[in-house]
C-alpha atoms as a PDB file:
ATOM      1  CA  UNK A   1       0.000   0.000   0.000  1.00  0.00           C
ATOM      2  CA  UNK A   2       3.101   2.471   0.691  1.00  0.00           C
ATOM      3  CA  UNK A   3       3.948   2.219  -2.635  1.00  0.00           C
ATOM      4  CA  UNK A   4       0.768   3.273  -4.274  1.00  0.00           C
ATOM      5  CA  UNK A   5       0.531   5.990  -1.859  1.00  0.00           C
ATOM      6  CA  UNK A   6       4.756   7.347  -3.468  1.00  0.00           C
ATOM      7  CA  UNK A   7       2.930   6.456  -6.903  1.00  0.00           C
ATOM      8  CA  UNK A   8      -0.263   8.746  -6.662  1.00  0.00           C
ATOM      9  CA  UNK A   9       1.318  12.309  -7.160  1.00  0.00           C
ATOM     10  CA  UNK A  10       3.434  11.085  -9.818  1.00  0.00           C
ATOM     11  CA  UNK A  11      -0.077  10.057 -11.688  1.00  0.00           C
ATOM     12  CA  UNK A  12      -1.400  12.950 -11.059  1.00  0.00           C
ATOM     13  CA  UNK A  13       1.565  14.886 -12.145  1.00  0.00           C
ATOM     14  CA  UNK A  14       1.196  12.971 -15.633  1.00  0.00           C
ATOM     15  CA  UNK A  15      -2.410  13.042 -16.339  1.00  0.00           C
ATOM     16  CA  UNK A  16      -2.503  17.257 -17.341  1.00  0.00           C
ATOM     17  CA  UNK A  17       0.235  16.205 -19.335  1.00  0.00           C
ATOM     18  CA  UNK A  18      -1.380  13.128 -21.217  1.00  0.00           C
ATOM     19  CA  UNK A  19      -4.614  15.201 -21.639  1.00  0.00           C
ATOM     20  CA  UNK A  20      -2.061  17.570 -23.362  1.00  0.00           C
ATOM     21  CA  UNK A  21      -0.574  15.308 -25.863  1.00  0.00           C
ATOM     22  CA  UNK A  22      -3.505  13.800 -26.739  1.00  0.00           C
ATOM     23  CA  UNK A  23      -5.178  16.193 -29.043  1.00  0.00           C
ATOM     24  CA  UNK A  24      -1.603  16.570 -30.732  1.00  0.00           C
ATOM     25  CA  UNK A  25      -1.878  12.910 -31.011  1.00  0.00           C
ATOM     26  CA  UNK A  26      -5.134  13.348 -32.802  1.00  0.00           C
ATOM     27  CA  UNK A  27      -3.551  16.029 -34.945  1.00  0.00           C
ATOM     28  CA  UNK A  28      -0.474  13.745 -36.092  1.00  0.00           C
ATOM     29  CA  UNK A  29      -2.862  10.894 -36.926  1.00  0.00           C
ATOM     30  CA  UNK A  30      -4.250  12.634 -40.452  1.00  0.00           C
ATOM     31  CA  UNK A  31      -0.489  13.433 -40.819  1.00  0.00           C
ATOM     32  CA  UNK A  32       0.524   9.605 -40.749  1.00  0.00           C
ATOM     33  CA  UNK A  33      -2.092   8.375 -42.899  1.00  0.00           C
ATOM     34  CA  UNK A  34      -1.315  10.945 -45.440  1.00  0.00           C
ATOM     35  CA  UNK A  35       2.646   9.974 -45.077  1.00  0.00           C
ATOM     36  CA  UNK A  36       2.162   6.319 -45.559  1.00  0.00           C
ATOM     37  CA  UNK A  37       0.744   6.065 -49.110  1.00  0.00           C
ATOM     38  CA  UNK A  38       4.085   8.688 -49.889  1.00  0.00           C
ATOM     39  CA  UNK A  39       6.264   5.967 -48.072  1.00  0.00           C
ATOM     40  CA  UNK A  40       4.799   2.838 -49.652  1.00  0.00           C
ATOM     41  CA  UNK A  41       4.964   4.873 -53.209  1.00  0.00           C
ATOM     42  CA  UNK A  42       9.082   5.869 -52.611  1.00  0.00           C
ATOM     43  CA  UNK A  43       9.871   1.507 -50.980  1.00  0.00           C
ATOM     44  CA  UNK A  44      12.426   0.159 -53.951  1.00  0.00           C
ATOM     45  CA  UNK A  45       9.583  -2.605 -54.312  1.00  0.00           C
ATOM     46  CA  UNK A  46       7.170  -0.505 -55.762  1.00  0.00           C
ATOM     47  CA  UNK A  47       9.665   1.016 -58.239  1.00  0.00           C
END
């Protein structure tokens, strides 16, 4: 039990920052899906 007690701030310390992230997280996703098509079109086995 000690341990989850040392633990708790340190989650709660991280979760502002995850809730952060996450929208650029949905931002990047768009990003990747347009990227891969470009990267599968430039792998040597395509060409």
């Amino acid at each position: 039990m000690p341990i989850a007690y040392c633990l708790l701030p340190i989650a709660y310390c991280l979760l502002p920052i995850a809730y952060c992230l996450l929208p650029l997280a949905y931002c990047l996703l768009p990003v990747a899906y347009c990227l891969l098509p470009l990267a599968s079109c430039l792998s040597p086995r395509n060409c």
